[in-house]
PDB file of N, CA and C in Angstrom:
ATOM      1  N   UNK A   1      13.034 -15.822  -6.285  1.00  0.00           N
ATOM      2  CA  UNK A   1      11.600 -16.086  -6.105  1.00  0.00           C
ATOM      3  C   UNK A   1      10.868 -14.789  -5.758  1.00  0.00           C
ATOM      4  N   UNK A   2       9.967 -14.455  -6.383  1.00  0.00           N
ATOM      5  CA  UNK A   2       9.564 -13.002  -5.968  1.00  0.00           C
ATOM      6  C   UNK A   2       8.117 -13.796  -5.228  1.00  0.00           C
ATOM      7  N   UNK A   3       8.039 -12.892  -4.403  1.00  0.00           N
ATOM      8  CA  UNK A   3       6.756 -12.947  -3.201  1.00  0.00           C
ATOM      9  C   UNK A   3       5.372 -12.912  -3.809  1.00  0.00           C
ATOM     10  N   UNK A   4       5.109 -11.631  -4.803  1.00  0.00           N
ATOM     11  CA  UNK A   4       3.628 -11.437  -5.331  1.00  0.00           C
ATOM     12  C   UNK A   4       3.611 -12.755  -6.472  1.00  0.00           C
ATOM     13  N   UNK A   5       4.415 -13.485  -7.016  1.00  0.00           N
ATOM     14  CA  UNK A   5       3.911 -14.768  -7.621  1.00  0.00           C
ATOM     15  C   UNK A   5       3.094 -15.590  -6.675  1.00  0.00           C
ATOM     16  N   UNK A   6       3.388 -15.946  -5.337  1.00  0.00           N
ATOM     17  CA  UNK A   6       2.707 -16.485  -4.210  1.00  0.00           C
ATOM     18  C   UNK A   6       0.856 -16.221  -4.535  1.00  0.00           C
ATOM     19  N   UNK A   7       0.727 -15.084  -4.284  1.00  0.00           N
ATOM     20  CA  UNK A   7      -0.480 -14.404  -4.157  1.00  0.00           C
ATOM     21  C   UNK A   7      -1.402 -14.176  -5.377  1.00  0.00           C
ATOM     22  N   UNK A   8      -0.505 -14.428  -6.439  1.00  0.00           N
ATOM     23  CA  UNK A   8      -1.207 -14.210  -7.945  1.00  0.00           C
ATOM     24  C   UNK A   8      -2.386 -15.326  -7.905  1.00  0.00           C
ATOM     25  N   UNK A   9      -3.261 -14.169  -8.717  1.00  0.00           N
ATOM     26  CA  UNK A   9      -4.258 -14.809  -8.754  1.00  0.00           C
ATOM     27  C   UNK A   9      -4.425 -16.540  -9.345  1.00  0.00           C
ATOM     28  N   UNK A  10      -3.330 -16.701 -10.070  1.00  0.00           N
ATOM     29  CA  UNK A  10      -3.161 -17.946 -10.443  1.00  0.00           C
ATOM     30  C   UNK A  10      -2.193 -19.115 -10.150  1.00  0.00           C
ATOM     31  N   UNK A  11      -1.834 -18.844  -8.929  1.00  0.00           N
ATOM     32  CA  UNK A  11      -0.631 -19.029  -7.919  1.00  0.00           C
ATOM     33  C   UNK A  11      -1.876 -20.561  -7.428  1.00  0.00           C
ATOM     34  N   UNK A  12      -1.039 -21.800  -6.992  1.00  0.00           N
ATOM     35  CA  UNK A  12      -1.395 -22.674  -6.189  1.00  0.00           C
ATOM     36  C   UNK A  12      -2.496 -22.378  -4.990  1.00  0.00           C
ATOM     37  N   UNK A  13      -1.554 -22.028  -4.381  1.00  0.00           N
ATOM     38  CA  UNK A  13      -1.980 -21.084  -2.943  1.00  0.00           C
ATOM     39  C   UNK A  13      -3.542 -20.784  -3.210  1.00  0.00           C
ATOM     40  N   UNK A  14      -3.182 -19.713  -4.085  1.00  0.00           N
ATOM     41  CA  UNK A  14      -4.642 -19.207  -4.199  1.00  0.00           C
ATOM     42  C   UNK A  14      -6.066 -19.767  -4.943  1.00  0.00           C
ATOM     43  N   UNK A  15      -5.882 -20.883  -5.875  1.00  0.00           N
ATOM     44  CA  UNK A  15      -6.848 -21.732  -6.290  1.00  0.00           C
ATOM     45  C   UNK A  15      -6.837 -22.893  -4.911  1.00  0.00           C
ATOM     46  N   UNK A  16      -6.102 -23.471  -4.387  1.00  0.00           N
ATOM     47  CA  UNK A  16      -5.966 -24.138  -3.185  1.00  0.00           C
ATOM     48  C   UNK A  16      -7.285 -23.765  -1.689  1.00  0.00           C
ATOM     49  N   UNK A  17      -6.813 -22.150  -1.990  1.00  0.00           N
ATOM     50  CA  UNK A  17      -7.540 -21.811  -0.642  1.00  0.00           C
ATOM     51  C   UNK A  17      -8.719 -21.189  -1.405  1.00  0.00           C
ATOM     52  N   UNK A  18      -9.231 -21.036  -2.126  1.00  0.00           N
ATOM     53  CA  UNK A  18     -10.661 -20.325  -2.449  1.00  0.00           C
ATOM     54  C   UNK A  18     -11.405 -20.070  -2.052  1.00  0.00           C
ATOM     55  N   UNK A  19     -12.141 -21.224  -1.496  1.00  0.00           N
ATOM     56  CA  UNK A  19     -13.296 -20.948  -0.485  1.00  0.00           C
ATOM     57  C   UNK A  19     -13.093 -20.018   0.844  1.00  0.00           C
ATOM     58  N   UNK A  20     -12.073 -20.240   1.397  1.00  0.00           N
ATOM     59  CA  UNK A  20     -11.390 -20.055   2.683  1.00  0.00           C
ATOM     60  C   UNK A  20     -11.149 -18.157   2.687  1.00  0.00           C
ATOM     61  N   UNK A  21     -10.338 -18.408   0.981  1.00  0.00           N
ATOM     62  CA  UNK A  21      -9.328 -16.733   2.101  1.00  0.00           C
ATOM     63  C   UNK A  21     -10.617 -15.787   0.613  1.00  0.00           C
ATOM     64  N   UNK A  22     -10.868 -14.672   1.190  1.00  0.00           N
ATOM     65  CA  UNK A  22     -11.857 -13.494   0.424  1.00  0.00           C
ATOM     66  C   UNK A  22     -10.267 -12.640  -0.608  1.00  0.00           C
ATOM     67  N   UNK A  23     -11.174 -12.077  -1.600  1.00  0.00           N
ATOM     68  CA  UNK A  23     -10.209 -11.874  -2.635  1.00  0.00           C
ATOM     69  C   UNK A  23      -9.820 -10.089  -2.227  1.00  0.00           C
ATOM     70  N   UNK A  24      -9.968  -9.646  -0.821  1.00  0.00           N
ATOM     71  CA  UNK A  24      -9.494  -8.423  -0.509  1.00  0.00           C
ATOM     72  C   UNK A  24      -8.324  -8.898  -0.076  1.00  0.00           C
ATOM     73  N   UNK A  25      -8.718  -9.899   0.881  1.00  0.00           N
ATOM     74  CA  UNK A  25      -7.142 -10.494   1.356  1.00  0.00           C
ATOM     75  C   UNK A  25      -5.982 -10.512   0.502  1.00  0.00           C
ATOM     76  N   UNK A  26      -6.144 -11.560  -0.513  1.00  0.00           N
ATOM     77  CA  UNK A  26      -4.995 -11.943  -1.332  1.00  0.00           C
ATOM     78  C   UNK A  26      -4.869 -10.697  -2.065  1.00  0.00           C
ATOM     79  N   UNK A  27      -5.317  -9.462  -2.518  1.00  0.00           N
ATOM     80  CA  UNK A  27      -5.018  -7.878  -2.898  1.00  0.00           C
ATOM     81  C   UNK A  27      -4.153  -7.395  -2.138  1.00  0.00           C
ATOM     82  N   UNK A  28      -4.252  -7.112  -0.681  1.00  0.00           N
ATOM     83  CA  UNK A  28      -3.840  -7.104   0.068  1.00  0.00           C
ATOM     84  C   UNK A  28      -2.554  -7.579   0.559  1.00  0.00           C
ATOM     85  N   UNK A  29      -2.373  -9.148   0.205  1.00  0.00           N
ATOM     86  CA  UNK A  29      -1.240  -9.816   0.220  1.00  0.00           C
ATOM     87  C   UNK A  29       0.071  -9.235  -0.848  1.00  0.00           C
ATOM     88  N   UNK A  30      -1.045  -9.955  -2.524  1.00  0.00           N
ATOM     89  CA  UNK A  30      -0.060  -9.167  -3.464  1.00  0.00           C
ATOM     90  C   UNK A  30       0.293  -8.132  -2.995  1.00  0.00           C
ATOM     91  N   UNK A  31       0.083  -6.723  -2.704  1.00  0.00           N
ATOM     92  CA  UNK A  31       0.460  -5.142  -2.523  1.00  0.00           C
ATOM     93  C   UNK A  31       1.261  -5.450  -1.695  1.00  0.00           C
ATOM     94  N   UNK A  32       1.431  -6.027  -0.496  1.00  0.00           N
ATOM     95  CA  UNK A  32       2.636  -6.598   0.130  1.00  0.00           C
ATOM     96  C   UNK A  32       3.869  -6.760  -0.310  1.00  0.00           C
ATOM     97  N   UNK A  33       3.775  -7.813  -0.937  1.00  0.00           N
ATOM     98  CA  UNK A  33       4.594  -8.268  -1.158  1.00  0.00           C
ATOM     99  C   UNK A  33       5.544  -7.772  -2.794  1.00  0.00           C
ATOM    100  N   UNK A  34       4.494  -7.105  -3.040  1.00  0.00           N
ATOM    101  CA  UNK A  34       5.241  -6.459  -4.289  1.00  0.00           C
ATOM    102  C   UNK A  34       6.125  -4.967  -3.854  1.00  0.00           C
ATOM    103  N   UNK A  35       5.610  -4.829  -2.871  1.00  0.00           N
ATOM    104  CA  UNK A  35       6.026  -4.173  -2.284  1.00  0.00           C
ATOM    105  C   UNK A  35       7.483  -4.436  -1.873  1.00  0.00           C
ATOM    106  N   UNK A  36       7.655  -5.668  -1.455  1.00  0.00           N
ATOM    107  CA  UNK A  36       8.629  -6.600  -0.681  1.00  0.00           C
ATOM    108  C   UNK A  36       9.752  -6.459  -1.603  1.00  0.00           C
ATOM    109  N   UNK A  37       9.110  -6.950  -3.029  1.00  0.00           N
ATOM    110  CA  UNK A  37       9.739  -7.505  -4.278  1.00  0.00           C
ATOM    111  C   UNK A  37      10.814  -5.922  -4.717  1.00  0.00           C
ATOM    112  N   UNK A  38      10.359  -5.154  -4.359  1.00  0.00           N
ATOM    113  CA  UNK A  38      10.441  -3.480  -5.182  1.00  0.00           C
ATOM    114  C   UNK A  38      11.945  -3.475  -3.841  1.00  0.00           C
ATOM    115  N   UNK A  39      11.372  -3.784  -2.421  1.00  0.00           N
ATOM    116  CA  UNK A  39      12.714  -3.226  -1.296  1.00  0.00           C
ATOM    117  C   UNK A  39      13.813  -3.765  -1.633  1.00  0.00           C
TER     118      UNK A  39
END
């Protein structure tokens, strides 16, 4: 399971929370976690 699928822009999660989370965040998240994906 890689992490930045979570955060993709077309990921559950992220049509789910829309209103809620700002789209620096979930940038933010992805770079994380792709990050994660790469360690």
């Amino acid at each position: 399971m890689k992490y930045s699928k979570l955060f993709n822009k077309n990921s559950k999660l992220y049509l789910n929370s829309r209103p809620s989370y700002p789209d620096e965040l979930y940038n933010h998240l992805n770079s994380i976690c792709k990050n994660k994906d790469l360690a």
